[in-house]
Protein backbone atom coordinates (compact mmCIF):
# COMPACT_ATOMS: atom_id res chain seq x y z
CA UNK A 1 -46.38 97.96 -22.25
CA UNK A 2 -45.99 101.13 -24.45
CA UNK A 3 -49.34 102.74 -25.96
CA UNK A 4 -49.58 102.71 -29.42
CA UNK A 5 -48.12 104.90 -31.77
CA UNK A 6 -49.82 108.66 -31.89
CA UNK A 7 -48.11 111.18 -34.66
CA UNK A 8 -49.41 114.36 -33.00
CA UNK A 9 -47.98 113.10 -29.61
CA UNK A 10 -44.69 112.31 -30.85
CA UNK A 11 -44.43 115.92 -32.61
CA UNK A 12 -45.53 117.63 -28.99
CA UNK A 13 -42.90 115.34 -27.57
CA UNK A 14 -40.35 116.66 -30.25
CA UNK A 15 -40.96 120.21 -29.43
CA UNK A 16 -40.75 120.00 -25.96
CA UNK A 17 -37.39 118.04 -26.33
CA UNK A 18 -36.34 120.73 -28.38
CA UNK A 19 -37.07 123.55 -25.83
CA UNK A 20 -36.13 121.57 -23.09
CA UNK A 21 -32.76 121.29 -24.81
CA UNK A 22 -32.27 124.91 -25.82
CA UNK A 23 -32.95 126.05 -21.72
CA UNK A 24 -30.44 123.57 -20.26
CA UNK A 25 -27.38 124.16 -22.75
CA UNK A 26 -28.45 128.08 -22.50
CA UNK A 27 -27.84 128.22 -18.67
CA UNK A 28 -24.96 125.93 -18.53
CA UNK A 29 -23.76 128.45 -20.07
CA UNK A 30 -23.26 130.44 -17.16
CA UNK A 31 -23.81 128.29 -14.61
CA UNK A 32 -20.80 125.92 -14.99
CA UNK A 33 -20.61 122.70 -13.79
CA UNK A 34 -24.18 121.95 -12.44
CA UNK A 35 -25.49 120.16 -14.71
CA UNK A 36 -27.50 117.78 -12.82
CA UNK A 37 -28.68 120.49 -10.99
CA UNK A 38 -30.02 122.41 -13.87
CA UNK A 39 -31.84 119.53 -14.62
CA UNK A 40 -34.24 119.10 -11.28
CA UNK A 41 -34.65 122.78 -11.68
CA UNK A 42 -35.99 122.43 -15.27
CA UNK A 43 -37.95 119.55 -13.88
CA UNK A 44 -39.90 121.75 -11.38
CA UNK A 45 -40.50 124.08 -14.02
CA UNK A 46 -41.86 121.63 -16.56
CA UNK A 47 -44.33 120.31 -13.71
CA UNK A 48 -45.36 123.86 -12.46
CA UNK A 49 -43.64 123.41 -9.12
CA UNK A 50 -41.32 125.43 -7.16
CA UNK A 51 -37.80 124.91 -5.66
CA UNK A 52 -35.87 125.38 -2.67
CA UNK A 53 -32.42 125.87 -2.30
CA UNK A 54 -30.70 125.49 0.90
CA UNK A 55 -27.30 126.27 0.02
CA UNK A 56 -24.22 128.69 1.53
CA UNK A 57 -23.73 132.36 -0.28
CA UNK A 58 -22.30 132.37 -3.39
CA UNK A 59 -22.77 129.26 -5.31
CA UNK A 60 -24.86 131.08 -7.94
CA UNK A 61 -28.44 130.70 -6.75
CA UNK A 62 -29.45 134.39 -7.81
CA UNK A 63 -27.65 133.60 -11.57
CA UNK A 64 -29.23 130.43 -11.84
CA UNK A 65 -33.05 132.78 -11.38
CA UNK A 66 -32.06 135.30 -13.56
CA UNK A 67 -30.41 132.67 -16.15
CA UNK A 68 -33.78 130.84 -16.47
CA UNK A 69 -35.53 134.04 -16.46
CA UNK A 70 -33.33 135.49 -19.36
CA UNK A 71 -33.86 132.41 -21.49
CA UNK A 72 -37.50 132.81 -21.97
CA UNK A 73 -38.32 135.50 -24.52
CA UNK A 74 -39.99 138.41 -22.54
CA UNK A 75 -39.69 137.34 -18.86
CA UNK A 76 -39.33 139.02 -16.28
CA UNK A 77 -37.22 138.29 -13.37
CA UNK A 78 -37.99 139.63 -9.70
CA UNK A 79 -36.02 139.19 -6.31
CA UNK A 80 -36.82 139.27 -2.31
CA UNK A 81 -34.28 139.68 -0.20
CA UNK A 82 -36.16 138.22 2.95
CA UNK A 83 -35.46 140.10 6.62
CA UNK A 84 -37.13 140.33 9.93
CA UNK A 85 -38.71 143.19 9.06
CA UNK A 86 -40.39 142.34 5.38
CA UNK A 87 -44.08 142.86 5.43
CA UNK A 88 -46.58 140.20 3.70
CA UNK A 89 -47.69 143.46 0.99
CA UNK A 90 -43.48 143.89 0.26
CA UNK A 91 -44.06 140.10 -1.21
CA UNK A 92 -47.85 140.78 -2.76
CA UNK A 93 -48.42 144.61 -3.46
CA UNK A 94 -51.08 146.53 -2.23
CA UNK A 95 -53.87 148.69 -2.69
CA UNK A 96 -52.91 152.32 -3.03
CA UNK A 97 -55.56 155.56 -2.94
CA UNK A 98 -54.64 157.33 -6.21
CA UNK A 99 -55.14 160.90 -5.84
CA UNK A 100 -55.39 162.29 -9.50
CA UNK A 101 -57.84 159.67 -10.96
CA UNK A 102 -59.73 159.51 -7.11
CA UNK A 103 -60.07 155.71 -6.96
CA UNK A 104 -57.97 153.04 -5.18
CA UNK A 105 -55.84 150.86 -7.25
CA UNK A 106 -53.62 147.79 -6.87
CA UNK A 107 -49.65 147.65 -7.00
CA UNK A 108 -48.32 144.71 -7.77
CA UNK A 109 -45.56 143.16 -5.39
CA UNK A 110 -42.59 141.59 -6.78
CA UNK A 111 -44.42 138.51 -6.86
CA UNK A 112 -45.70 139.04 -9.92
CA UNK A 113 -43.28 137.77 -11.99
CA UNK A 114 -42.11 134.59 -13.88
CA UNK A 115 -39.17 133.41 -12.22
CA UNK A 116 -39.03 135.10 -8.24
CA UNK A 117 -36.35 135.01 -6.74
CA UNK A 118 -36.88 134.43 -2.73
CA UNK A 119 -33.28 135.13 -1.20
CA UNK A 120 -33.39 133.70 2.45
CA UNK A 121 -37.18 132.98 2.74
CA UNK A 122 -36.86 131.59 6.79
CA UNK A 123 -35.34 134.90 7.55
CA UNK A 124 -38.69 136.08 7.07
CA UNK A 125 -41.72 136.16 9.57
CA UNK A 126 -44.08 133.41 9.22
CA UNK A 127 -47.08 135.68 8.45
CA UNK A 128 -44.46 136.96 5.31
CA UNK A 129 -43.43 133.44 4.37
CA UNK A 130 -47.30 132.50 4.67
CA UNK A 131 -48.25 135.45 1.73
CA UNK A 132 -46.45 132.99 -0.68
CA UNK A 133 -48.52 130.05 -0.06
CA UNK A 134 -51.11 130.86 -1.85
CA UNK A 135 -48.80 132.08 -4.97
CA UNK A 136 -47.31 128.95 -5.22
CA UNK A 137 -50.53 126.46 -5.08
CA UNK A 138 -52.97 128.48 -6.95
CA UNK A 139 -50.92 130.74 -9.49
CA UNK A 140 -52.59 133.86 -7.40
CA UNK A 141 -52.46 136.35 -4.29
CA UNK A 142 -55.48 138.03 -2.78
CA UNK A 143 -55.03 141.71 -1.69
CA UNK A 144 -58.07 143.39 0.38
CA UNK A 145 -60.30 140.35 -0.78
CA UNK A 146 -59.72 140.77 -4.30
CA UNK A 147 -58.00 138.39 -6.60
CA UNK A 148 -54.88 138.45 -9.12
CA UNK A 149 -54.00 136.23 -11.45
CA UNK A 150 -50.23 135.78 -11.52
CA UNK A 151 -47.96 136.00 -15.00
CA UNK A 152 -47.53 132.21 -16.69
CA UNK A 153 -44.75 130.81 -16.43
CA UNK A 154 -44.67 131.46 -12.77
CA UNK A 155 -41.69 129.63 -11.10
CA UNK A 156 -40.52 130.35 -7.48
CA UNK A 157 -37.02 129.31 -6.27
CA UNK A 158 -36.54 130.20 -2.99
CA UNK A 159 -32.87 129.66 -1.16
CA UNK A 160 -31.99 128.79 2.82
CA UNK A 161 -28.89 129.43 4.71
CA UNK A 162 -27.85 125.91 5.94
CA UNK A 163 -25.11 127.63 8.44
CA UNK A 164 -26.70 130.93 10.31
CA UNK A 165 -30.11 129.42 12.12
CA UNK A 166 -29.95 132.61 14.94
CA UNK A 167 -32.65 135.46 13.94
CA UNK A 168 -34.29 132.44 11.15
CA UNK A 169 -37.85 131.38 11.63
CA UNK A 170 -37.74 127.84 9.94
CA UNK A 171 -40.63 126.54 7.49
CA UNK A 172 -43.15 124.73 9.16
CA UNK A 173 -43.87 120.88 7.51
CA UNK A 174 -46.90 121.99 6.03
CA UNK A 175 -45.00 124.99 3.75
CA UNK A 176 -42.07 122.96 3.20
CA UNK A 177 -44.51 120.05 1.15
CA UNK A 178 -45.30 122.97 -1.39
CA UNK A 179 -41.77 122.99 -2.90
CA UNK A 180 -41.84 120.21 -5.36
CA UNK A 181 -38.39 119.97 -4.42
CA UNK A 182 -35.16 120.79 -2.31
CA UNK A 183 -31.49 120.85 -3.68
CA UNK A 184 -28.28 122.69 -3.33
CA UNK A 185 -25.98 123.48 -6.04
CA UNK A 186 -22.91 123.48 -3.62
CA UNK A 187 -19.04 124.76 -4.59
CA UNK A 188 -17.73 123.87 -7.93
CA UNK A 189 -14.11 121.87 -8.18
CA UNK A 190 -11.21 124.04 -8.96
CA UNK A 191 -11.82 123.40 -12.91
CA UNK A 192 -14.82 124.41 -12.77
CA UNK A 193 -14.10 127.68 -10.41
CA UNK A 194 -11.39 128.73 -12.34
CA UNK A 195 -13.75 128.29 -15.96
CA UNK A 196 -16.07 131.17 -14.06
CA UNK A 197 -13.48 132.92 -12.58
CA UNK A 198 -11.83 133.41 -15.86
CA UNK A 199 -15.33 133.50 -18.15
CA UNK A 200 -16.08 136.47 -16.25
CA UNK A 201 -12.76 138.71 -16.79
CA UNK A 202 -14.68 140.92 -18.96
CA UNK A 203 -17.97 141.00 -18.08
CA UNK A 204 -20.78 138.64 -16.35
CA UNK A 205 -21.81 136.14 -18.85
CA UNK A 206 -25.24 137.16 -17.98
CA UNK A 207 -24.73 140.71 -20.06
CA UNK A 208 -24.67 138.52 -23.19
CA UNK A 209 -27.50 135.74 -22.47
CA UNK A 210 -30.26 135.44 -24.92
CA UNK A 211 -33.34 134.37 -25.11
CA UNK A 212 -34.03 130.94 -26.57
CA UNK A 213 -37.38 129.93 -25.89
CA UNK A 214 -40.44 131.74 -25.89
CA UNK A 215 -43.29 131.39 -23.34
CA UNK A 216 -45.62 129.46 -25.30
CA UNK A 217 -42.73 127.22 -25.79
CA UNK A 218 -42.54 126.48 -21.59
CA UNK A 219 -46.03 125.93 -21.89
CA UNK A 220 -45.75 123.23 -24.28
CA UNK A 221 -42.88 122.16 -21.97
CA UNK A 222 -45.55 121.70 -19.26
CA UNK A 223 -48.59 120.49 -21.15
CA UNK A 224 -46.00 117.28 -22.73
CA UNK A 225 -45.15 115.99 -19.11
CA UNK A 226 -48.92 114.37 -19.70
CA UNK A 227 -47.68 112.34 -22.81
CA UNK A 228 -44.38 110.90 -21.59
CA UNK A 229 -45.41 107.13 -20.59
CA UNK A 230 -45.27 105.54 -17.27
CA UNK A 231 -45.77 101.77 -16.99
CA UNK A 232 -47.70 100.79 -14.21
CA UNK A 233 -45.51 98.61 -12.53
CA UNK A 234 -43.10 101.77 -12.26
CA UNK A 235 -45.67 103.55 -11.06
CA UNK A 236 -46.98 101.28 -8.28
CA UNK A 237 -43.08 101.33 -7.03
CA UNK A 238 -43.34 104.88 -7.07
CA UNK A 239 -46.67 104.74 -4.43
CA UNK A 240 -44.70 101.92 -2.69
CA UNK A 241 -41.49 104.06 -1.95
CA UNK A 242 -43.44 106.84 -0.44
CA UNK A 243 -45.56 104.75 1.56
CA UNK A 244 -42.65 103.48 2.69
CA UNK A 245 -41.68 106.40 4.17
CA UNK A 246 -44.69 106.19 6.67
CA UNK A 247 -43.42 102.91 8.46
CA UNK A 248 -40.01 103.74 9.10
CA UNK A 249 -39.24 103.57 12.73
CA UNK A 250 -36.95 107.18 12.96
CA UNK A 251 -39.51 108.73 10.88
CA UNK A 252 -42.03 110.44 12.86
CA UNK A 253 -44.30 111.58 9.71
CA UNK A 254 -43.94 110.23 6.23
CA UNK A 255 -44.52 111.62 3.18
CA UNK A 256 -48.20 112.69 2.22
CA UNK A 257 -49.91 111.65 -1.28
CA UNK A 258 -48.69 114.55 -2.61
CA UNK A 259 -45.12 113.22 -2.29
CA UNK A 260 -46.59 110.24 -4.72
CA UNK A 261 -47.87 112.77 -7.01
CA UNK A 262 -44.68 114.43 -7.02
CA UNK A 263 -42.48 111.66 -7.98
CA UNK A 264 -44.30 110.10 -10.27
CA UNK A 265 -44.89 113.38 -12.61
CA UNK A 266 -41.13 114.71 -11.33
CA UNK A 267 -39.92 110.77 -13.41
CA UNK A 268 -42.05 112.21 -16.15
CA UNK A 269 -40.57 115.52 -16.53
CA UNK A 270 -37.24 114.22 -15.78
CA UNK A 271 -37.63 111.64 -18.80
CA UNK A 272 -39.05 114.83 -20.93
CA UNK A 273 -35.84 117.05 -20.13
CA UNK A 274 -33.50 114.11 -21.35
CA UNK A 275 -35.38 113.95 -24.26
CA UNK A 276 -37.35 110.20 -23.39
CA UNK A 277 -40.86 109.57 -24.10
CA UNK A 278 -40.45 107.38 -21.25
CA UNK A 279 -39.57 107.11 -17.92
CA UNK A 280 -37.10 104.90 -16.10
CA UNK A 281 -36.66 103.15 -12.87
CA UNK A 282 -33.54 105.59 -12.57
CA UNK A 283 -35.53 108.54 -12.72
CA UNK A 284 -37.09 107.31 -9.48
CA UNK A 285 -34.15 106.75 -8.08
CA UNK A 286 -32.66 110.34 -9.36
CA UNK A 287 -35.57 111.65 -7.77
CA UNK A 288 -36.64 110.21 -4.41
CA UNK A 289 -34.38 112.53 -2.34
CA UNK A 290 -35.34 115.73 -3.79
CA UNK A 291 -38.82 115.25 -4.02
CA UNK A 292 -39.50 113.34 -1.16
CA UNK A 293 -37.13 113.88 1.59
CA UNK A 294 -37.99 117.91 2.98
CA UNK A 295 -41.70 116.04 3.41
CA UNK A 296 -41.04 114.35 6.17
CA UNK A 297 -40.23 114.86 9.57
CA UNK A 298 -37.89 112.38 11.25
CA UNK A 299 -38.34 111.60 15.44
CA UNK A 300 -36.26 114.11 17.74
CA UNK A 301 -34.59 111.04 19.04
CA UNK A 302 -32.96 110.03 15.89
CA UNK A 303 -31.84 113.60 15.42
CA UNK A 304 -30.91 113.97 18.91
CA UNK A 305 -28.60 110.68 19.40
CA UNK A 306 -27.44 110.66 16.40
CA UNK A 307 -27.04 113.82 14.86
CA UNK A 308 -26.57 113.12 11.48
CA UNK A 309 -25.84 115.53 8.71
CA UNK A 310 -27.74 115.62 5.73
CA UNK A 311 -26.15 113.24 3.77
CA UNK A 312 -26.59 110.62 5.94
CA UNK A 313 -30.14 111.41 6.37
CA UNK A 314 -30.82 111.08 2.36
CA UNK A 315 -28.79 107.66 2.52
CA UNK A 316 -30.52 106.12 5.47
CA UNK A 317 -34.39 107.46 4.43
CA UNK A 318 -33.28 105.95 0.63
CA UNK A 319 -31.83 102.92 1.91
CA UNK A 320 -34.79 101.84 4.21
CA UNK A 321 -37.39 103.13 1.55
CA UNK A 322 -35.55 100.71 -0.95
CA UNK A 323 -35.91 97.90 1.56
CA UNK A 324 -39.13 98.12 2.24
CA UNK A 325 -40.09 98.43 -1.39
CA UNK A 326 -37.37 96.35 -3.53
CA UNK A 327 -36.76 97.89 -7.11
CA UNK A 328 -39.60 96.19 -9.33
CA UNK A 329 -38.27 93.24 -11.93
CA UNK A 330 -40.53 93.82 -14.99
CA UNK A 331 -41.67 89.75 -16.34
CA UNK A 332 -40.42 90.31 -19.76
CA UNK A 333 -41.46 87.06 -21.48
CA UNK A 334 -45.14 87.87 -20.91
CA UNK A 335 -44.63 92.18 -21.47
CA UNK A 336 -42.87 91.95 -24.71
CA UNK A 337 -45.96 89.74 -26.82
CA UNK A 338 -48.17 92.24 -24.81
CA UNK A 339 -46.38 95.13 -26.19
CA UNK A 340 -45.89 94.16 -29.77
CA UNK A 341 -49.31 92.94 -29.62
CA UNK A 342 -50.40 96.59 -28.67
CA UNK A 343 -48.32 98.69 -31.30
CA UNK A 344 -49.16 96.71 -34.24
């Protein structure tokens, strides 16, 4: 049953649409051929949540940062290239003694910018990968017990070698449920490689990439995931799918509530970027692997015995989710006098 009809919602609808637009058709242009891709990243963004990448070198995870960054108008786009030896205040700042002026002052870390780049985060010690936890649930870091707000937008996307594991020191569960959600942008088709291979023959596209949004415009972005609509009987399928997830016999812990909170305002956003005021039981379904899958952790025999890759994983968790909570069939002959009822 859709609300009735509200002219200043529609209009914040419209504008987020249009910026929502203007960032995916801005980095397509250089990255080629990801296009679904772009999308769950955009999706994070819109719901203030952060993204992890595990993907091989070179399959444009670092242009995809600074793409994003460079379309919104005064951003500013900061790297970590993650090693053994990287120190929580490399990630933070710290506090410095300044001479000249004879009082201590704070220097900010590379965290503090809007779209960080974190190259290779489980190649850094756990007390380093820790020093992001706080950026990434409370917009903030705390240096010798004082607090700093970090810039808005603030949008992490951090990236994992699936292939080199020796000298790594893997996320534990609990970090791993603060990225709203894990992808991989894998290899392009020949097409696609040869479009990039030949698009940058005189230059990186990046050189000439404007900006085509401007901050307040992402924050818009963010504030009109609220408005989209959600029926209720796509959101109690939602809850059901993740609960799902608790009961399945290889799965050793399902996901938490914040995997229902995630899907159901990732189907939102999702709706938002393709320019609904609505979302769909295929946003769900869009959805469920990226947002819910790196939340849980499956039994060490099912791993073990039958060491499946991570493909198969997604298929079977999806598969037995589905099962256990069947794809809801909306009663239409009672919903549509409801609804026309409501909007008139």
């Amino acid at each position: 049953m859709f609300p009735a009809y509200d002219a200043a919602v529609e209009e914040r609808l419209e504008l987020a649409h249009s910026a929502a637009a203007r960032l995916r058709a801005n980095i397509e242009t250089v990255v080629i051929g990801k296009p679904d891709q772009i999308r769950l990243v955009l999706t994070a963004l819109a719901c203030r949540g952060h993204v992890l990448l595990e993907d091989v070198p070179g399959t444009a995870k670092t242009v995809l940062a600074r793409a994003l960054a460079g379309s919104i108008e005064g951003s500013v786009s900061t790297r970590i290239q993650c090693t053994p030896d990287l120190q929580p205040t490399d990630v933070t700042g710290l506090t410095v003694y300044d001479q000249r002026e004879r009082e201590f002052r704070f220097r900010a870390g590379p965290v503090f910018g809007n779209v960080l780049l974190v190259d290779e985060i489980n190649r850094a010690m756990p007390k380093t990968q820790s020093a992001l936890l706080e950026a990434m649930a409370e917009g903030q870091v705390t240096v010798d017990g004082v607090t700093h707000e970090l810039p808005s937008p603030f949008f992490l996307l951090a990236t994992e070698n699936p292939i080199e594991q020796e000298g790594t020191f893997p996320l534990p569960e609990a970090q791993l449920d603060r990225f709203f959600l894990r992808t991989a942008l894998g290899y392009p088709d020949l097409e696609q490689e040869l479009s990039i291979v030949e698009g940058q023959l005189g230059g990186h596209p990046l050189d000439d990439l404007k900006p085509v949004v401007a901050d307040t415009d992402v924050d818009a972005l963010q504030e009109a995931v609220e408005e989209v609509y959600v029926d209720p009987l796509l959101r109690r399928w939602t809850i059901e799918l993740v609960r799902a997830t608790r009961s399945l016999d290889f799965v050793e812990l399902g996901a938490s509530v914040r995997g229902s909170l995630a899907l159901e305002r990732a189907a939102r956003a999702l709706a938002l970027i393709e320019g609904r005021d609505h979302a769909e039981p295929e946003d769900v379904e869009r959805l469920f692997v990226p947002v819910v899958l790196h939340r849980l952790v499956l039994t060490p025999e099912y791993l073990a015995e039958d060491e499946p890759t991570a493909e198969e994983v997604a298929r079977r968790v999806w598969e037995a989710a589905l099962a256990a909570a069947p794809r809801p069939a909306p009663q239409w002959e009672t919903a549509r006098p409801a609804a026309a009822h409501e909007v008139s």
